[in-house]
Protein backbone atom coordinates (compact mmCIF):
# COMPACT_ATOMS: atom_id res chain seq x y z
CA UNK A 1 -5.68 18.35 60.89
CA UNK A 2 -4.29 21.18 58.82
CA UNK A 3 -5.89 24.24 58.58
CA UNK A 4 -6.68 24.24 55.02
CA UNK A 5 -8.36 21.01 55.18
CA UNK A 6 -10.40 22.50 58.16
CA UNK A 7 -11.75 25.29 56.40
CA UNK A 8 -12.90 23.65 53.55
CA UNK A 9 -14.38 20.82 55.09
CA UNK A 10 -15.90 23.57 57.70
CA UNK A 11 -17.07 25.46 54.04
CA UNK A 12 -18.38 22.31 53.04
CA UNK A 13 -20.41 21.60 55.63
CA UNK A 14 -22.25 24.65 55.50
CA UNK A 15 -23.06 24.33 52.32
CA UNK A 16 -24.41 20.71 53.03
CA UNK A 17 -26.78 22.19 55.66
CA UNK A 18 -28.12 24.50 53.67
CA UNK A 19 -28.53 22.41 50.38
CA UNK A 20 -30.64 20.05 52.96
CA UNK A 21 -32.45 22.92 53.87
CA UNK A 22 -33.36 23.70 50.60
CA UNK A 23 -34.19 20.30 49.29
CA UNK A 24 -36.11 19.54 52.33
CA UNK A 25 -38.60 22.38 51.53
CA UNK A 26 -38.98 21.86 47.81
CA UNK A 27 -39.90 18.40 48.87
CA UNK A 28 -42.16 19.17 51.38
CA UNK A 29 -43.63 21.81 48.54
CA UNK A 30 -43.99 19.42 45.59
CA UNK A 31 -45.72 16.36 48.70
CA UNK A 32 -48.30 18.86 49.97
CA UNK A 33 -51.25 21.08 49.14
CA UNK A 34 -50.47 25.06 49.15
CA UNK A 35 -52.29 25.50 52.70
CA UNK A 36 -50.17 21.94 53.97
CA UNK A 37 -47.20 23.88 52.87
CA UNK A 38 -48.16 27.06 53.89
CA UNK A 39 -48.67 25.48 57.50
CA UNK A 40 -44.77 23.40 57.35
CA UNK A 41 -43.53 26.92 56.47
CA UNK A 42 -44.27 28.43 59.53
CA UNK A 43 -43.35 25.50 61.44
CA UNK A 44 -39.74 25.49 59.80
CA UNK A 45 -39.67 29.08 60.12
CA UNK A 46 -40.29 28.58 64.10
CA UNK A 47 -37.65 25.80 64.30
CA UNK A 48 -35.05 28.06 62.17
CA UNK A 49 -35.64 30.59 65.51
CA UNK A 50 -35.08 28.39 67.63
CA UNK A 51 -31.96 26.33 66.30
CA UNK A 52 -30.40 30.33 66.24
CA UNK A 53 -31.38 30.96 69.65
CA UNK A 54 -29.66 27.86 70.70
CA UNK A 55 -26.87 28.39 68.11
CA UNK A 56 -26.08 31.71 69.65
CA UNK A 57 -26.54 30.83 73.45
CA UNK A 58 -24.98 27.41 73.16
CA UNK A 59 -22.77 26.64 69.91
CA UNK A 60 -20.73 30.24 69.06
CA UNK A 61 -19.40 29.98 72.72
CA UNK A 62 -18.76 26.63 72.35
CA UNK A 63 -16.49 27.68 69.35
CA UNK A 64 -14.62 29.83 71.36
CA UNK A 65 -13.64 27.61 73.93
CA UNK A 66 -9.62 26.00 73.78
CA UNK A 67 -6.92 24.49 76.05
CA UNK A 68 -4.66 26.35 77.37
CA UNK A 69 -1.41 23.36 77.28
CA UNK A 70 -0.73 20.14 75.60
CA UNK A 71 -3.51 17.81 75.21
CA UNK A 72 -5.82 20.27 77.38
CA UNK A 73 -3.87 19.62 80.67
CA UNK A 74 -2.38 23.24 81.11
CA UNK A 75 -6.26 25.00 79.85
CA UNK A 76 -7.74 22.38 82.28
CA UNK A 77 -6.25 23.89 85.18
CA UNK A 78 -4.13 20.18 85.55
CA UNK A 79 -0.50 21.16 86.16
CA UNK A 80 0.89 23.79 88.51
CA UNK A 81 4.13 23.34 87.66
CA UNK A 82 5.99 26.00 85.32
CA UNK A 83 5.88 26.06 81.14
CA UNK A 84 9.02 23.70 81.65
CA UNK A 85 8.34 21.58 83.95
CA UNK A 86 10.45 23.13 86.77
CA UNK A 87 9.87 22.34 89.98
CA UNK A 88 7.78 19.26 89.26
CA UNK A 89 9.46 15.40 90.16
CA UNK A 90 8.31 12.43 88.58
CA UNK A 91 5.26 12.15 91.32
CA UNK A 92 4.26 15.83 90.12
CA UNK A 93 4.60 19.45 91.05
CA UNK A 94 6.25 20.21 94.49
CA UNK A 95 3.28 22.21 96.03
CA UNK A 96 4.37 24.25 99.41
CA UNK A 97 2.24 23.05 102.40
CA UNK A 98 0.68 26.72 102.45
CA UNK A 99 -0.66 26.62 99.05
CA UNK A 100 -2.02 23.06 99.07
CA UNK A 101 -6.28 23.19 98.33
CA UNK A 102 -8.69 22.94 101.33
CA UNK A 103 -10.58 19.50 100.77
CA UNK A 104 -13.45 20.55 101.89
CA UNK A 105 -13.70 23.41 99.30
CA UNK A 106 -16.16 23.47 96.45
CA UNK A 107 -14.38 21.54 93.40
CA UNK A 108 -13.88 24.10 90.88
CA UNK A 109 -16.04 23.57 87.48
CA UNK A 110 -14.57 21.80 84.78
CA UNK A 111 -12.58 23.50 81.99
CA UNK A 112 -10.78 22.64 78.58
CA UNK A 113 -12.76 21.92 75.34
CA UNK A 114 -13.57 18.53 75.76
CA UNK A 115 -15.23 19.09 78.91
CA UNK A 116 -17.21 21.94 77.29
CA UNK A 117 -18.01 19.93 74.68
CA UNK A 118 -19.30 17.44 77.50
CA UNK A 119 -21.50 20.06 78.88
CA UNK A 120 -22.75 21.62 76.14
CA UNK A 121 -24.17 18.50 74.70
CA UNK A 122 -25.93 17.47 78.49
CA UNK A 123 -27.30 21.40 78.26
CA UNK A 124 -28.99 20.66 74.76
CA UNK A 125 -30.30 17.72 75.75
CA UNK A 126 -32.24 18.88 79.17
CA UNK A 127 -32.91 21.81 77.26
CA UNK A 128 -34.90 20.85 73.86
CA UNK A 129 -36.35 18.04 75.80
CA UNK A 130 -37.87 20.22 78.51
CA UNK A 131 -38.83 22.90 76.01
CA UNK A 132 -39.95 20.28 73.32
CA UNK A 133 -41.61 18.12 75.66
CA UNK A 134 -43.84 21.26 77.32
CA UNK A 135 -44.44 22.22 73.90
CA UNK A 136 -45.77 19.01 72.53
CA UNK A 137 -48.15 17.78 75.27
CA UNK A 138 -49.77 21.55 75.38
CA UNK A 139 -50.10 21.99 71.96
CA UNK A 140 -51.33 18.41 71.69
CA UNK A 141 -54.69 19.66 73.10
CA UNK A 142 -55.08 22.11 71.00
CA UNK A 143 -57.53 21.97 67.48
CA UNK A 144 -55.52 23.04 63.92
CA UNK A 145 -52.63 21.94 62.01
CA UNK A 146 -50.60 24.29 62.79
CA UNK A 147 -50.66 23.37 66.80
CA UNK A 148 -50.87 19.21 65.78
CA UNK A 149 -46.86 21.01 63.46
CA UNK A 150 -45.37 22.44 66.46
CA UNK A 151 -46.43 19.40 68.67
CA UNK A 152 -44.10 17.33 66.06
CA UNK A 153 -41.44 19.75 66.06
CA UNK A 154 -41.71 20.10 69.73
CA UNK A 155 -41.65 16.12 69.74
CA UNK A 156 -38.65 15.83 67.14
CA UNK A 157 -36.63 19.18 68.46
CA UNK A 158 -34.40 17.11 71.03
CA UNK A 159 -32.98 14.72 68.28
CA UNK A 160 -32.31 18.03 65.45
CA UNK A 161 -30.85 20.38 68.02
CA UNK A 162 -28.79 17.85 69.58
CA UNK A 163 -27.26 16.97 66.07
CA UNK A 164 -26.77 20.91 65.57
CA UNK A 165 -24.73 20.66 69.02
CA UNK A 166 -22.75 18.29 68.07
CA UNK A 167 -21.48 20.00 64.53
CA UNK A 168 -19.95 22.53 66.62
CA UNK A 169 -18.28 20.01 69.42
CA UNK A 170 -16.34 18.70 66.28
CA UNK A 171 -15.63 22.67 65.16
CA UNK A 172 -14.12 22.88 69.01
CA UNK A 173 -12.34 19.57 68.91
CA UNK A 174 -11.14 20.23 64.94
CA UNK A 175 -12.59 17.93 63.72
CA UNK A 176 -14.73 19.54 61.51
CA UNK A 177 -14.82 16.47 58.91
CA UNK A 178 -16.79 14.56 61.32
CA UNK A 179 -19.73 17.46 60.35
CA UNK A 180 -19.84 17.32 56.60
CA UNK A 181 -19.84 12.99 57.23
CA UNK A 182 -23.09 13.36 59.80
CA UNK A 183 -24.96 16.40 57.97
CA UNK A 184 -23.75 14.24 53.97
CA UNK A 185 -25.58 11.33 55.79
CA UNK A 186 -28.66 13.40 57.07
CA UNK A 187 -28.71 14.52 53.41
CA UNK A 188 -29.02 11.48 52.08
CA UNK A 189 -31.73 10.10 54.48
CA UNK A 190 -33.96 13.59 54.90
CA UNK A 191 -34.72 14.02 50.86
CA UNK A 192 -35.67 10.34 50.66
CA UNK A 193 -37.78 9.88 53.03
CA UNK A 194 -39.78 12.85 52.24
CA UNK A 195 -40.00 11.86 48.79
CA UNK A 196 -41.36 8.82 49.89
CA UNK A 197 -44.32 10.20 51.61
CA UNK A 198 -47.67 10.46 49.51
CA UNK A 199 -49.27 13.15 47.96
CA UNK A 200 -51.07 15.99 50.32
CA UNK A 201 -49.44 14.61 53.46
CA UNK A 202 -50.55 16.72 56.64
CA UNK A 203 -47.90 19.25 57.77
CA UNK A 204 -47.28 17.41 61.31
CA UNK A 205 -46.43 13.97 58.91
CA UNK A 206 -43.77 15.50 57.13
CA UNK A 207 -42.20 17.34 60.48
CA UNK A 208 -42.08 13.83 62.05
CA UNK A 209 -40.23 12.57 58.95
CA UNK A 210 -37.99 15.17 59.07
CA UNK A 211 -37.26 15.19 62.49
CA UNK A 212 -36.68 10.88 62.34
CA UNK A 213 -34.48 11.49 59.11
CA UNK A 214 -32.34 12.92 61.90
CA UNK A 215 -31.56 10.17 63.86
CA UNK A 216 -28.87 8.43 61.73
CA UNK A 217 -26.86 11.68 61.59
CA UNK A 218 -27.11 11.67 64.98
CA UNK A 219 -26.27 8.46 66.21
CA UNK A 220 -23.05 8.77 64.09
CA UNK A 221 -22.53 11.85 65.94
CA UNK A 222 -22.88 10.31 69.14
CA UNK A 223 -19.99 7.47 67.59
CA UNK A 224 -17.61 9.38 66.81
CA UNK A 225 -17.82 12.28 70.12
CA UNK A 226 -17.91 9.67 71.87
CA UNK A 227 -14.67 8.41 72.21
CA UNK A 228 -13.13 12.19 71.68
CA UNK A 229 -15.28 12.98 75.17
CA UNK A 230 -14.19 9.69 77.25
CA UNK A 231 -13.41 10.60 80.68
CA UNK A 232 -14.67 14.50 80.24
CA UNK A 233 -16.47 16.25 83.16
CA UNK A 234 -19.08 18.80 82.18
CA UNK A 235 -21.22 20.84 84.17
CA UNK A 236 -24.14 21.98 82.29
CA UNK A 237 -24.75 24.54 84.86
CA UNK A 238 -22.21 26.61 83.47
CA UNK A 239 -24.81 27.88 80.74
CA UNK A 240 -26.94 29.05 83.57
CA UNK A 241 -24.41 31.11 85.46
CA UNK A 242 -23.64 35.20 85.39
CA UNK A 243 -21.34 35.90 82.47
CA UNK A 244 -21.90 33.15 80.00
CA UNK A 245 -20.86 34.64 76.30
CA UNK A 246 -24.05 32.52 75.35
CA UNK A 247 -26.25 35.81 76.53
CA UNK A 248 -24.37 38.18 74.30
CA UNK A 249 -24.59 36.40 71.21
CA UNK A 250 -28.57 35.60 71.81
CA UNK A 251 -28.82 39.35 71.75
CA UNK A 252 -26.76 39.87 68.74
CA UNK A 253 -29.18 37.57 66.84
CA UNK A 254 -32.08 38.57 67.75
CA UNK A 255 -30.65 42.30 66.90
CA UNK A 256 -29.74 41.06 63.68
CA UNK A 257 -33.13 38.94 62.48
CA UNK A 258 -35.02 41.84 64.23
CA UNK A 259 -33.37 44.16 62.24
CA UNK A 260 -33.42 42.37 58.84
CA UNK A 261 -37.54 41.48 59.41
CA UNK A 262 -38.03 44.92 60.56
CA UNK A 263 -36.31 46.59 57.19
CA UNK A 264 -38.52 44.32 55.17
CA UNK A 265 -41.30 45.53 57.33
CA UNK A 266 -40.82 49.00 56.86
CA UNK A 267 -39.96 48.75 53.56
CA UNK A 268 -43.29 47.68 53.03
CA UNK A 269 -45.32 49.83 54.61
CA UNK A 270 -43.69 53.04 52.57
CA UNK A 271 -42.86 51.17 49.57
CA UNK A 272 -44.43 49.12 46.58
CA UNK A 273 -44.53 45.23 46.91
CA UNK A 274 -42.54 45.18 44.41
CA UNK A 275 -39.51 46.90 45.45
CA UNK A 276 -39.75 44.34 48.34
CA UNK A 277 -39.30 41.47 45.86
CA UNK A 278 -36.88 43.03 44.22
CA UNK A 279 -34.62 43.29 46.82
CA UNK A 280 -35.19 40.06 48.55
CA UNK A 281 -34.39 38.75 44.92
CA UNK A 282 -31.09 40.29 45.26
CA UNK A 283 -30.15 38.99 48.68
CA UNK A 284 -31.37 35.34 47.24
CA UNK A 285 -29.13 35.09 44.90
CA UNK A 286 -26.04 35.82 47.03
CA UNK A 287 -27.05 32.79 48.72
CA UNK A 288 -23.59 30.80 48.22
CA UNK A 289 -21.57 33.85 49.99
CA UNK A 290 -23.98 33.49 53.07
CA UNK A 291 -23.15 30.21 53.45
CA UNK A 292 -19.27 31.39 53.49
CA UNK A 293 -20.14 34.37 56.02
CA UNK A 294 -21.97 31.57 58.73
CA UNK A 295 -19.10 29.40 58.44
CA UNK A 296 -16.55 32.11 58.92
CA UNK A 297 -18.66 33.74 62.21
CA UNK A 298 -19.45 29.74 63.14
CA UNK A 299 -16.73 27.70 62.44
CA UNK A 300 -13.92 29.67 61.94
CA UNK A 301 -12.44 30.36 65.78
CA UNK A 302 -11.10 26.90 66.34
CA UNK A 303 -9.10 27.55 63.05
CA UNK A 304 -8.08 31.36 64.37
CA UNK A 305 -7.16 29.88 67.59
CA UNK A 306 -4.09 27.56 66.06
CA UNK A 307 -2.48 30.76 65.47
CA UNK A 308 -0.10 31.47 68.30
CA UNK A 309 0.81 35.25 68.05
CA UNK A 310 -1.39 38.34 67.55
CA UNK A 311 0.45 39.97 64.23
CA UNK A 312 -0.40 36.54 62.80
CA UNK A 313 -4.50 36.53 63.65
CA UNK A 314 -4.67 40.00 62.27
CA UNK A 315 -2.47 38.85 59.29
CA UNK A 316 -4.87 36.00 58.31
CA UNK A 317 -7.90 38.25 59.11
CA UNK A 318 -7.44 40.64 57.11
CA UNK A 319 -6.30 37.81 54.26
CA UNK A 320 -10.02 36.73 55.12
CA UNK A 321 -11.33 39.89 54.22
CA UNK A 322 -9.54 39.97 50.98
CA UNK A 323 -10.38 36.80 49.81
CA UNK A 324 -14.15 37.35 50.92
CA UNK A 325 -14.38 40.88 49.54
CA UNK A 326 -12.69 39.38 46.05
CA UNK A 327 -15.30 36.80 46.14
CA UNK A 328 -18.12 38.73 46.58
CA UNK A 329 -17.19 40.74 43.77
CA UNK A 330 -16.41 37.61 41.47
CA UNK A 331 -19.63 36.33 42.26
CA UNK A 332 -21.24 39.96 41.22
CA UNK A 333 -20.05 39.37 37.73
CA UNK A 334 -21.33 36.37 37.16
CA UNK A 335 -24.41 37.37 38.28
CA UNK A 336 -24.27 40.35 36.63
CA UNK A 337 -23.01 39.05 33.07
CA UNK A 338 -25.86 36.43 33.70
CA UNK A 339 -28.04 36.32 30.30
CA UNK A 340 -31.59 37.59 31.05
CA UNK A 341 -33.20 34.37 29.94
CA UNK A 342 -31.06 32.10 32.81
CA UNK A 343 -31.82 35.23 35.13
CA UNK A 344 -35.47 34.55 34.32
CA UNK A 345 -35.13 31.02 34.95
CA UNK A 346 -34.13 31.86 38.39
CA UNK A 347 -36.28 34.10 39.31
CA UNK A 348 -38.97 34.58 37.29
CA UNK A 349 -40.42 37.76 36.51
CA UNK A 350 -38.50 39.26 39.53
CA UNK A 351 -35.25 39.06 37.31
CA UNK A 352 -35.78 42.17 35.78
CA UNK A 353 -36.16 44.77 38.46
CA UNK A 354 -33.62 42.69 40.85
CA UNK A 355 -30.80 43.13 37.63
CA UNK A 356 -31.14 46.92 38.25
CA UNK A 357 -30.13 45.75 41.58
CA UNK A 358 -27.24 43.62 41.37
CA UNK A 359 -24.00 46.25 41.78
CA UNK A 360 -25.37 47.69 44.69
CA UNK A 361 -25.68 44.15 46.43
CA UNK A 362 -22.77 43.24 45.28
CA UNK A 363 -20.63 46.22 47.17
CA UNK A 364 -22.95 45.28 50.02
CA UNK A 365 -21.66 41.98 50.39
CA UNK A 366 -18.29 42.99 50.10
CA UNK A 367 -18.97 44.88 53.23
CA UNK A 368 -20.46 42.50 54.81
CA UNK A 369 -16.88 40.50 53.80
CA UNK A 370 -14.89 43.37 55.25
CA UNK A 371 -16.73 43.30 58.34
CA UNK A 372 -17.75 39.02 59.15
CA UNK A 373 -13.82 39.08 58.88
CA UNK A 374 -13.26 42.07 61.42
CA UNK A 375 -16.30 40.19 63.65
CA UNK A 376 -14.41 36.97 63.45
CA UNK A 377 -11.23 38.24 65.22
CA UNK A 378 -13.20 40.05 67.76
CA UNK A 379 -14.78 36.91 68.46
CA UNK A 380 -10.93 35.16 69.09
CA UNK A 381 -9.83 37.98 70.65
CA UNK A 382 -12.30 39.75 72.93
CA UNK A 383 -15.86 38.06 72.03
CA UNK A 384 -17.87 40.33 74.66
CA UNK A 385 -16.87 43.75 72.58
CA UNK A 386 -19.20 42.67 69.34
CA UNK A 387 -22.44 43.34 70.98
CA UNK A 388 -22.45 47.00 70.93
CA UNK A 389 -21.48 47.15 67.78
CA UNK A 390 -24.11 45.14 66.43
CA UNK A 391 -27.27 46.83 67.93
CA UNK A 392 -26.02 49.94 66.71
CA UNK A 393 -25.59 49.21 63.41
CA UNK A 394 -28.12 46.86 62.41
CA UNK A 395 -30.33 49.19 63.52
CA UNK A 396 -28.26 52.08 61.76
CA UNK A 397 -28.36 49.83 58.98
CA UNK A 398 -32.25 49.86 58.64
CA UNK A 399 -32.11 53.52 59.04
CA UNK A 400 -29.57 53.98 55.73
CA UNK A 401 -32.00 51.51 53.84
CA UNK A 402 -35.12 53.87 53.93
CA UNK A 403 -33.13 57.05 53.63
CA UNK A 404 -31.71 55.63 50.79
CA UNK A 405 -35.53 54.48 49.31
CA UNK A 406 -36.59 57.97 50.39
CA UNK A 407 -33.98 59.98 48.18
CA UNK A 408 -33.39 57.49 45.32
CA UNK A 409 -36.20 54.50 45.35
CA UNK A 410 -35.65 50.73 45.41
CA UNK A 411 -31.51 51.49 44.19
CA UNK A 412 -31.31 53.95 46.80
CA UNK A 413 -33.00 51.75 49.38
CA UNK A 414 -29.82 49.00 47.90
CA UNK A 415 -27.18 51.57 48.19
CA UNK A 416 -28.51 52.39 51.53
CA UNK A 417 -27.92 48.94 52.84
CA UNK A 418 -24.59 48.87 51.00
CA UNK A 419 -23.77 52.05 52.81
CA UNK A 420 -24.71 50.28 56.63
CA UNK A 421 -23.01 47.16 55.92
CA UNK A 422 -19.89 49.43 54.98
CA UNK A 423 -20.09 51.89 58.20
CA UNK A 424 -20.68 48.56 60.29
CA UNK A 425 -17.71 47.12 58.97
CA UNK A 426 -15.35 50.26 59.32
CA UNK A 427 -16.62 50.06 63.30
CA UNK A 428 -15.60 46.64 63.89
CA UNK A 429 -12.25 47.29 62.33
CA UNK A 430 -11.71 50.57 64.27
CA UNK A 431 -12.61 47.99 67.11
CA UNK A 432 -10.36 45.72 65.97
CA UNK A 433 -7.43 47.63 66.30
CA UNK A 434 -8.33 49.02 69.85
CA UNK A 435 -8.50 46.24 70.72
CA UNK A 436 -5.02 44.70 69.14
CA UNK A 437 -3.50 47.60 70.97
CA UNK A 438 -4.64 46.80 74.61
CA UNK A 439 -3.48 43.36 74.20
CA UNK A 440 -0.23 44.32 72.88
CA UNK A 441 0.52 46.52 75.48
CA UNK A 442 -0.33 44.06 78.18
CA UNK A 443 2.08 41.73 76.86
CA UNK A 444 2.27 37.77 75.90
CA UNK A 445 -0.02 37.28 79.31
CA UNK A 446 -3.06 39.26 77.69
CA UNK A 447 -2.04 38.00 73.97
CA UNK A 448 -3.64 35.35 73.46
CA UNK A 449 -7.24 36.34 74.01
CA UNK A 450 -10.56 35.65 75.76
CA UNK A 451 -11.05 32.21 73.83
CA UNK A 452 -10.11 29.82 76.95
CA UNK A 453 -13.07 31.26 79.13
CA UNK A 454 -15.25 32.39 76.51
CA UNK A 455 -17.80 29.33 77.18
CA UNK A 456 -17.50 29.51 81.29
CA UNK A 457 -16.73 33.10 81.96
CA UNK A 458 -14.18 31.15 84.31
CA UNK A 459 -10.26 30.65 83.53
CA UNK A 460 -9.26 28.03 81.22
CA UNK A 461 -6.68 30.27 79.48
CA UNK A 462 -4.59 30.54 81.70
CA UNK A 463 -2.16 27.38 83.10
CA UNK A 464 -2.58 29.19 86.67
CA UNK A 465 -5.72 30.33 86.61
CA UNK A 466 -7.87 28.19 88.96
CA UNK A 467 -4.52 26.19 89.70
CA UNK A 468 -1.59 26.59 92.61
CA UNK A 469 1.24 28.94 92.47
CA UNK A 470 4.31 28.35 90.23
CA UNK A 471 7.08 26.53 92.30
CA UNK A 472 11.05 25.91 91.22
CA UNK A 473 11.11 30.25 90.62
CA UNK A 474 9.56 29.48 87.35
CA UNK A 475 7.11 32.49 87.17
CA UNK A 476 4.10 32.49 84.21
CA UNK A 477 3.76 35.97 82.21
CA UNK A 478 0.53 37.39 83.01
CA UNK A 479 -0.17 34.80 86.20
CA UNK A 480 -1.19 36.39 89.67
CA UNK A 481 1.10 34.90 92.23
CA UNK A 482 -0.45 33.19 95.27
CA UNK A 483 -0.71 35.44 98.45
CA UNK A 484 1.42 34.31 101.77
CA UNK A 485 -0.72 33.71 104.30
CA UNK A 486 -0.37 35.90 107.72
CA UNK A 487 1.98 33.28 109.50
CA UNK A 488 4.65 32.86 106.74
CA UNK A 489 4.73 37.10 106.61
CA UNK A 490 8.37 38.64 107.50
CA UNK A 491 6.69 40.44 110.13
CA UNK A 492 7.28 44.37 110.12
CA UNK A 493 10.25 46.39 111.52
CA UNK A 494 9.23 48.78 114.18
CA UNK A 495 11.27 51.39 116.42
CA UNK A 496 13.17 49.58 119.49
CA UNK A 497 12.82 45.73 118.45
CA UNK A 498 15.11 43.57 116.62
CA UNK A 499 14.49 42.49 113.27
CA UNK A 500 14.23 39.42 112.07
């Protein structure tokens, strides 16, 4: 599908999730009592964890993951013959008795997006039912409504994280339409059936309704993967071996939510409640360009990937920053030329000391633009170089945030965090470049980027990689040429012998 059809549908679908997000807990507010909801909060709060633990470990190396020919062939380690097809007949490749594969070797693991797709859905499923299933049956023993919530969720988890899966299969495959149709469908089954539920309903009620409302989305899922994934081999072990990107990006978010909870936290403990509100305020109402930034980071590598030359992925990212940044600061004015009595409607009496607020977010978020763009091409280009850059300066970030409350209050604390998000930013970018220049100088071979082995750690990218040696003196840039063995070596010329 074309590319600008991906991105909005990908655009769209975020914003889907997280209107059912919303909807599902004003629901669950206005069907239970204040300690009912009070008790589903934490419970959603828990399952929010644990679909970005899985997210992280699971779907943003999924996203990575492309073939490395036509149709996935080449990426799948299929063909040995050259780019052209030299040295291949119409029964396939001519393959040198030397270089055929021993038999009795271990079969290589599978490769190309499909098959990833294929395994990560078998991981997710062993996964959230073991983890679900422990959690219900010991939690089922245990007195409170908060223990009877998490035995739901752990009851429900297989059938919502599986569906989460499965959003970023179709990301992998393109097809990110087939998304915003499953997650427009949960939308339209989740806010019905908790509106349906009576008045005061226990918290573990409405977590089994919201888990079942699930199941539709999911089965459609299942449909429509189905036939994209016909005759795929996966190996689910794959998420368990050395090197998966998975761990990286599980560190990165729990670096990031650690960091964000631990600013609030501090905040709190040297500051007034209220500057707390006020600044949580702010960051609510940039709500819509959060959604863009998680489907940018989420989504937006299969779309990267279609680009076949390095001055074009640093083209369009830096478009992406533009058109980000511009956003951001479109969607400052209007907040900012708001009238105080909609502002009030919105947030209450919090309006008037987030207002004070608003220019300072606003540059924030256009940081954060500059740099979920800069992250983005890391991500195509050489995912494992984010993580250091993201534990330093999230926690940097916190740092500027209470220097900034310390010399100039709750605006300093915002122009603190504006300041982070725009030193964070500056590093990826600087990182960014490095990186362009390394691949660059290692020419077309080391062009195209770490996204064909980004989900394995093993070599999908390359036509050769796992493959046999190019035949018909067809030679791949950037492929490692088969070694003789000993008997086929032109055996050395020594002092009083003929040569050969």
């Amino acid at each position: 599908m074309r590319a600008r059809w991906a991105i909005a549908s990908s655009v769209a679908d975020q914003g889907v999730a997280a209107l059912t997000n919303i909807a599902v807990l004003v629901v669950a507010a206005r069907e239970s009592s204040a300690e009912g909801f009070a008790v589903f909060s934490l419970v959603y709060m828990t399952f929010t964890v644990v679909l970005g633990v899985q997210s992280s470990f699971v779907g943003q190396a999924l996203v990575l993951e492309r073939d490395g020919g036509k149709n996935g062939r080449a990426g799948a380690g299929g063909s040995g013959a050259g780019p052209d097809g030299a040295g291949a007949t119409q029964d396939g490749p001519v393959i040198p008795s030397w270089a055929e594969p021993d038999p009795d070797a271990p079969r290589p693991p599978p490769t190309g997006v499909a098959s990833a797709c294929r395994s990560a859905v078998t991981f997710s499923a062993l996964s959230s039912t073991a983890v679900g299933g422990t959690a219900a049956l010991l939690l089922a023993l245990v007195p409170g409504e908060l223990a009877h919530g998490l035995a739901m969720l752990g009851v429900v988890l297989p059938v919502v994280l599986l569906h989460d899966v499965l959003r970023y299969c179709f990301a992998a495959l393109r097809l990110p339409h087939h998304a915003l149709l499953a997650d427009l469908l949960r939308l339209v089954v989740a806010v019905p059936a908790l509106v349906l539920q009576p008045d005061g309903s226990s918290p573990a009620r409405l977590i089994a309704v919201w888990g079942a409302s699930a199941l539709p989305a999911l089965l459609l899922c299942l449909a429509l993967a189905g036939y994209r994934l016909r005759g795929a081999r996966g190996d689910w072990r794959r998420y368990l071996r050395r090197g998966h990107l998975g761990r990286r990006f599980v560190v990165e978010f729990a670096v990031g939510n650690g960091a964000t909870q631990l600013s609030v936290i501090g905040l709190g403990l040297v500051a007034s409640q209220l500057a707390v509100g006020a600044l949580r305020g702010a960051t609510t109402l940039y709500g819509p360009m959060n959604v863009l930034y998680n489907s940018a980071t989420s989504f937006g590598p299969p779309v990267m990937n279609r680009i076949p030359n390095l001055r074009g992925k640093l083209r369009s990212a830096a478009a992406l920053a533009v058109l980000l940044a511009g956003t951001a600061a479109a969607w400052t004015t209007v907040l900012v030329l708001l009238p105080d009595s909609a502002g009030r409607e919105l947030l209450g009496d919090t309006w008037a000391s987030t207002s004070s607020l608003l220019p300072a977010t606003g540059s924030q978020y256009a940081g954060i633009a500059l740099g979920t763009s800069a992250l983005l091409t890391l991500r195509v280009l050489r995912p494992e170089s984010t993580l250091p850059i993201q534990v330093v300066f999230s926690l940097l970030s916190v740092g500027c945030m209470l220097t900034g409350y310390a010399a100039g209050g709750v605006l300093g604390a915002a122009w603190g965090l504006c300041a982070g998000s725009a030193l964070k930013a500056a590093a990826l970018w600087l990182r960014v470049a490095a990186v362009s220049r390394s691949l660059a100088a290692t020419g077309p071979g080391g062009a195209g980027g770490s996204g064909g082995t980004a989900g394995s750690g093993g070599g999908a990218g390359s036509a050769h990689a796992g493959g046999h040696a190019p035949v018909g003196g067809t030679v791949t840039p950037g492929a490692v040429p088969a070694a003789r063995p000993r008997s086929h070596r032109k055996p050395r010329s020594r002092p009083g012998r003929l040569r050969w």
